[in-house]
Protein backbone atom coordinates (compact mmCIF):
# COMPACT_ATOMS: atom_id res chain seq x y z
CA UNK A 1 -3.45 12.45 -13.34
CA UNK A 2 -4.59 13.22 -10.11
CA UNK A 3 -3.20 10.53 -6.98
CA UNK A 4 -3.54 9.54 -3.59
CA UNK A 5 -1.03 7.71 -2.05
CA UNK A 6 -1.43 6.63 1.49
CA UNK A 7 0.81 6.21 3.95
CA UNK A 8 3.44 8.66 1.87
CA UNK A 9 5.92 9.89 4.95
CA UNK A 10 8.83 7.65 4.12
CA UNK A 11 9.68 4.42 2.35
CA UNK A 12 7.36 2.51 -0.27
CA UNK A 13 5.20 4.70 -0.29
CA UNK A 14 7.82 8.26 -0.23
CA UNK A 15 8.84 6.93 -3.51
CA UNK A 16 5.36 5.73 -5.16
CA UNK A 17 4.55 9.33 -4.79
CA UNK A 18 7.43 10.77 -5.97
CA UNK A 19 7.13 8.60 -8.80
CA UNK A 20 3.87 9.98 -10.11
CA UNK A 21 5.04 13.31 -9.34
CA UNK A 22 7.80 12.83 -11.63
CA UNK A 23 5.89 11.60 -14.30
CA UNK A 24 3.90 14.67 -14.18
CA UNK A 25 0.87 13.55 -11.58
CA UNK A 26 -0.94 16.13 -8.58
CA UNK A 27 -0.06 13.84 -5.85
CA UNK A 28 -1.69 13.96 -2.50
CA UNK A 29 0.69 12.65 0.18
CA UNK A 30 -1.48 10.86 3.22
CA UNK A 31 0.55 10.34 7.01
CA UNK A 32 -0.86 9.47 9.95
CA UNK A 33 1.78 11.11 12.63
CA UNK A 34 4.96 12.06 10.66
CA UNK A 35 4.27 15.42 9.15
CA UNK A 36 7.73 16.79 8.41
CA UNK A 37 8.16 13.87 6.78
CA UNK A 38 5.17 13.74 4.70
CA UNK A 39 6.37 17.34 3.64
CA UNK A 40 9.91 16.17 2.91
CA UNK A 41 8.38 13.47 0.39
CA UNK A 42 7.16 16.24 -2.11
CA UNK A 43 7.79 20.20 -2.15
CA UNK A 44 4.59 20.58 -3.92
CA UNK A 45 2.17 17.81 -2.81
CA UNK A 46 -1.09 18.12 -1.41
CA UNK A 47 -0.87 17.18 2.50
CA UNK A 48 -4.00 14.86 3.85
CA UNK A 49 -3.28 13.36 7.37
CA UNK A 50 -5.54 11.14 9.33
CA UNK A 51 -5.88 7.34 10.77
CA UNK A 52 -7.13 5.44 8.19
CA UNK A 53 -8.69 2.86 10.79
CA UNK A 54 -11.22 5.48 11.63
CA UNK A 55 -13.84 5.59 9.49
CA UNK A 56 -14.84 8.75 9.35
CA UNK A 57 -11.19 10.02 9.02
CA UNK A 58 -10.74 7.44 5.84
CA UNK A 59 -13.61 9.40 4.40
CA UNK A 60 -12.44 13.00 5.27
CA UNK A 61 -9.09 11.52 3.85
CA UNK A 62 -10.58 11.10 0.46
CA UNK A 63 -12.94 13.93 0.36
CA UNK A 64 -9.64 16.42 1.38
CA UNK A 65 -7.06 14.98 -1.21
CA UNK A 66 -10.07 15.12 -4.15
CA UNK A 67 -10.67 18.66 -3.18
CA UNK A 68 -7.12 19.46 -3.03
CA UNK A 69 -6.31 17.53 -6.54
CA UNK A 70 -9.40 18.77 -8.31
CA UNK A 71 -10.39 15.32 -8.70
CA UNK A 72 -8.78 12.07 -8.03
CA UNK A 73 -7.80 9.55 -10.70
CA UNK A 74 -5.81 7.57 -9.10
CA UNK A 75 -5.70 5.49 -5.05
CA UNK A 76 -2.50 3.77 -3.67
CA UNK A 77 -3.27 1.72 -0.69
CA UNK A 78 0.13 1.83 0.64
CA UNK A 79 -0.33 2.41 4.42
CA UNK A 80 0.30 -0.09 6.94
CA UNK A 81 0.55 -1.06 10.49
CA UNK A 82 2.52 -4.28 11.71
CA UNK A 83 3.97 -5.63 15.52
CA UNK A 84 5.05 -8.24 16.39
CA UNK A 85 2.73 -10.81 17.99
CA UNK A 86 3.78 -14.44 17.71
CA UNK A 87 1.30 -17.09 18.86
CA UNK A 88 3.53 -19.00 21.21
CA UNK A 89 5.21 -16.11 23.50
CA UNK A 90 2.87 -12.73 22.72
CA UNK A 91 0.07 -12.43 25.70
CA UNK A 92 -3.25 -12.31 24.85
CA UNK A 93 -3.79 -8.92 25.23
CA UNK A 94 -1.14 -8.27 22.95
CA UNK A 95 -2.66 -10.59 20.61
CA UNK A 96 -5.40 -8.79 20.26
CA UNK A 97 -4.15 -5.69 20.35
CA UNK A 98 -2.01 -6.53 17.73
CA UNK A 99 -4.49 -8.38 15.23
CA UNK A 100 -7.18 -5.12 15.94
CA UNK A 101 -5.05 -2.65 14.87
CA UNK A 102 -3.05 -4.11 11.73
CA UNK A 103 -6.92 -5.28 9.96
CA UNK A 104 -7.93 -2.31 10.94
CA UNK A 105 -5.58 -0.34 9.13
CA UNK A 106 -3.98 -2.64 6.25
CA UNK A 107 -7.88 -4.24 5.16
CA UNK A 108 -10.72 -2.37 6.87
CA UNK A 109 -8.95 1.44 6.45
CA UNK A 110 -7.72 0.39 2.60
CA UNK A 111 -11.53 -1.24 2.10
CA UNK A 112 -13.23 2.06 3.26
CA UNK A 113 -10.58 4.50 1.30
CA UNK A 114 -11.43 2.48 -1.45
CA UNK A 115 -15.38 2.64 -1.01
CA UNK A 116 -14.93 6.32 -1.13
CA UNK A 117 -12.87 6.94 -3.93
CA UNK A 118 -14.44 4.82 -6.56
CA UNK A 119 -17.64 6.91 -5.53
CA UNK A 120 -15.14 9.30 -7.32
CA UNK A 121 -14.43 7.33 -10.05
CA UNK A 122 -17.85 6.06 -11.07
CA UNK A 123 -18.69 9.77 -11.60
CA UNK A 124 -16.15 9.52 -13.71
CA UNK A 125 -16.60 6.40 -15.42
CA UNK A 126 -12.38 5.83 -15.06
CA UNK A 127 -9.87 5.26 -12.59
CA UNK A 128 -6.99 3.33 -10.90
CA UNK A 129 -6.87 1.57 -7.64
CA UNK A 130 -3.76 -0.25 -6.42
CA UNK A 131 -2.77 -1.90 -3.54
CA UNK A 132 0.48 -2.84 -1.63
CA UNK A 133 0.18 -6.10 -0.51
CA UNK A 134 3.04 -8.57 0.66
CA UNK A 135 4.46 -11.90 -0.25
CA UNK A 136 3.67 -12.65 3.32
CA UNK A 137 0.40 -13.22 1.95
CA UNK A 138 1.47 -16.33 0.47
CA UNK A 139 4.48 -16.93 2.45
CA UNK A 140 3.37 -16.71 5.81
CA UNK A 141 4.28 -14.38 8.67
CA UNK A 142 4.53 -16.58 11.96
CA UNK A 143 5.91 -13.43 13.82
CA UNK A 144 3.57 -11.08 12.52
CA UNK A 145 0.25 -13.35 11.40
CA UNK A 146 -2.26 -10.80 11.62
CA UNK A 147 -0.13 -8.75 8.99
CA UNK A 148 -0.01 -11.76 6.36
CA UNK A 149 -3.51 -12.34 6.82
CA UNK A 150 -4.46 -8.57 6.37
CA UNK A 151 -2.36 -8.33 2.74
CA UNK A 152 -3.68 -11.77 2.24
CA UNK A 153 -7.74 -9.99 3.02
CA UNK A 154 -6.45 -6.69 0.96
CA UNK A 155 -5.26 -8.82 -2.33
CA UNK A 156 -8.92 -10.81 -2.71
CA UNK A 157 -10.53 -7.55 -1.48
CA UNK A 158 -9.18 -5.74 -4.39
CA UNK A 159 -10.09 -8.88 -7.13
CA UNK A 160 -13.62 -8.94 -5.56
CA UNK A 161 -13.26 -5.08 -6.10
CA UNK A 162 -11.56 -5.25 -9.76
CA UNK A 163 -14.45 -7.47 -10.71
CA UNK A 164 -17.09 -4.84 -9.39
CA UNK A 165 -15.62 -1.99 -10.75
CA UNK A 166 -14.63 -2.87 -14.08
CA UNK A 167 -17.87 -2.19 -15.68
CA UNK A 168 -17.06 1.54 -14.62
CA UNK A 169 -14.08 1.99 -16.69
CA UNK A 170 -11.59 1.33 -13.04
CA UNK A 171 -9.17 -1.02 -13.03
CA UNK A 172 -8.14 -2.48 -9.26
CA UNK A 173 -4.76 -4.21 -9.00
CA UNK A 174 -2.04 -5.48 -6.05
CA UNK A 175 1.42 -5.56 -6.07
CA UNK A 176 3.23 -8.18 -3.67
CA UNK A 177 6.59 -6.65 -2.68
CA UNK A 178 8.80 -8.95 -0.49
CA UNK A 179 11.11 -7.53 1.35
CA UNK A 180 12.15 -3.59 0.36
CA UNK A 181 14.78 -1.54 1.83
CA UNK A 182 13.05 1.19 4.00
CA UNK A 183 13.91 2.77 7.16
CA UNK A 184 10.88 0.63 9.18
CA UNK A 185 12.93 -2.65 8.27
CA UNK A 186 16.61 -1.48 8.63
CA UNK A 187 16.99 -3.28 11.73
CA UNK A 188 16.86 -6.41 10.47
CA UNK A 189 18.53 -6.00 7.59
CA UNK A 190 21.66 -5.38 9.40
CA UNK A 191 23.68 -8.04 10.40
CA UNK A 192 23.02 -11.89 10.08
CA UNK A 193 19.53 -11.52 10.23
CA UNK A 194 20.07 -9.12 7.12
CA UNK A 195 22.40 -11.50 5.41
CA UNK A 196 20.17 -14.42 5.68
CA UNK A 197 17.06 -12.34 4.43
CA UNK A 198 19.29 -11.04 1.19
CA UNK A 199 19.88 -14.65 0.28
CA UNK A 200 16.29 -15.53 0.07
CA UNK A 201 16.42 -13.84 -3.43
CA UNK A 202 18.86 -15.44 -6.02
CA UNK A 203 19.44 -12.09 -6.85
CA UNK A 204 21.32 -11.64 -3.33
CA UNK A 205 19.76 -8.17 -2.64
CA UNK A 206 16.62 -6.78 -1.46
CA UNK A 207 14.34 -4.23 -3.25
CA UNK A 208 14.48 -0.72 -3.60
CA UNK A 209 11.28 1.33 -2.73
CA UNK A 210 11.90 2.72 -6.61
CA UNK A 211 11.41 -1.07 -7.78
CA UNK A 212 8.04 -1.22 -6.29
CA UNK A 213 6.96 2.09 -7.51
CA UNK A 214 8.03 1.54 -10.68
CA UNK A 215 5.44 -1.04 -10.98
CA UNK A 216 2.76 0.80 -9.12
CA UNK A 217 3.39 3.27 -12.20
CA UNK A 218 2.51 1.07 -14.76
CA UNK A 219 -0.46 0.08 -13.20
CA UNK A 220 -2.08 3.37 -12.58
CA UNK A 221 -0.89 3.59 -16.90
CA UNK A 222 -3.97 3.27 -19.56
CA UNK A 223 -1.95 0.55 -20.94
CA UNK A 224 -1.86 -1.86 -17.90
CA UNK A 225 -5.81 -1.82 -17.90
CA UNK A 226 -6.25 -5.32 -18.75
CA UNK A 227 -4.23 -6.24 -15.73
CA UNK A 228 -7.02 -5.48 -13.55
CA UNK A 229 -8.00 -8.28 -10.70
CA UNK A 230 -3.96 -9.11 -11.36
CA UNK A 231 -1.68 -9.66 -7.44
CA UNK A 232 2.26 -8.78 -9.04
CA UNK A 233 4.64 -10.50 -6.78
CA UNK A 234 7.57 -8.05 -6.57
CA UNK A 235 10.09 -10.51 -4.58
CA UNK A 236 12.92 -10.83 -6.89
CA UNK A 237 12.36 -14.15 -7.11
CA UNK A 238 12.11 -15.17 -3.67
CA UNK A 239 8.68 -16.85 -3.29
CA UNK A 240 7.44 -18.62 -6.47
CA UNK A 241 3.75 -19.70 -6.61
């Protein structure tokens, strides 16, 4: 199995990749700015970097981690931008700075990755396409709206894309993690803030990054075909719908 996983420097998407890897995949690890990280995530990975808001980088993206792989089998839409913007204190400059950016990268750079790697997969009549969405999707984000709206855009974009696609043998799925334990949201995870997000979940606790690759796995499995057009909410039980 040959895999892309974007954003692949550090948290979620550190341990998707390591999770192919493990299970025997050619993994090619995307990052944006961080490339001693991106090279701490696997020893043997292939290395892509680019901004997947751009376009043509998205494409070049793609094009580098198929050559590299021999192939591709296999996209995780995993990279994401987010800030703070909320409507009643953020500027408007800042408010459009912020919405511009985040759809940029979490719906228009996954849309366009996607575009070019079921080119890919058509060739090939099979393949896997997952994306990391949020349960602010469903929840709501009032600090960061343009970021539940943009995992909100990237879950129907990948059932309008699952329903597309299936005729070519690929199967396009989203997984809804709520919150995860990674370095970006270690700040507020510590103290009360961190005490009062734990308790959203009856299970006290936050996920692990493992959790969510675990189930990013499964779905990139021949056996979780018939879960394609499917959003998994990953929240420990923390928003019901």
């Amino acid at each position: 199995m040959r895999v892309l996983v974007t954003g692949a420097s550090g948290g979620i998407g550190r341990a998707i990749a390591r999770a192919f890897a493990a299970d025997g995949a050619k993994v090619a690890v995307h990052y944006s700015t961080r490339r001693e990280e991106a090279q701490k995530t696997l020893e043997d990975g292939v290395i892509v970097c680019g901004d997947i808001a751009d376009p043509v980088q998205a494409e070049r993206i793609v094009d580098e981690a198929a050559a590299g792989l021999g192939g591709l089998d296999v996209l995780v839409n995993n990279a994401a931008a987010n800030t703070a913007h909320p409507i009643t204190t953020s500027s408007y400059e800042d408010w459009t700075t912020a919405w511009r950016r985040v759809v940029d990268v979490n719906l228009l750079g996954a849309a366009n990755l996607s575009y070019c790697a079921a080119q890919i997969m058509i060739g090939q009549k099979s393949g896997r396409i997952i994306n990391v969405g949020s349960r602010g999707a469903f929840r709501g984000e009032p600090d960061h709206p343009a970021y539940g709206a943009s995992k909100a855009g990237l879950h129907a974009l990948g059932q309008s894309l699952a329903v597309a696609l299936a005729p070519h043998g690929i199967s396009v799925t989203s997984v809804a993690p709520g919150f995860v334990a990674t370095d970006r949201v270690a700040d507020r995870l510590a103290g009360e803030s961190g005490e009062q997000i734990r308790a959203q979940s009856p299970f006290g606790r936050v996920a692990e990054p493992e959790e969510i690759a675990a189930a990013v796995l499964w779905l990139a499995s021949p056996e979780a075909l018939w879960a394609s057009g499917t959003v998994v909410d990953l929240n420990g039980a923390s928003h019901l719908r």
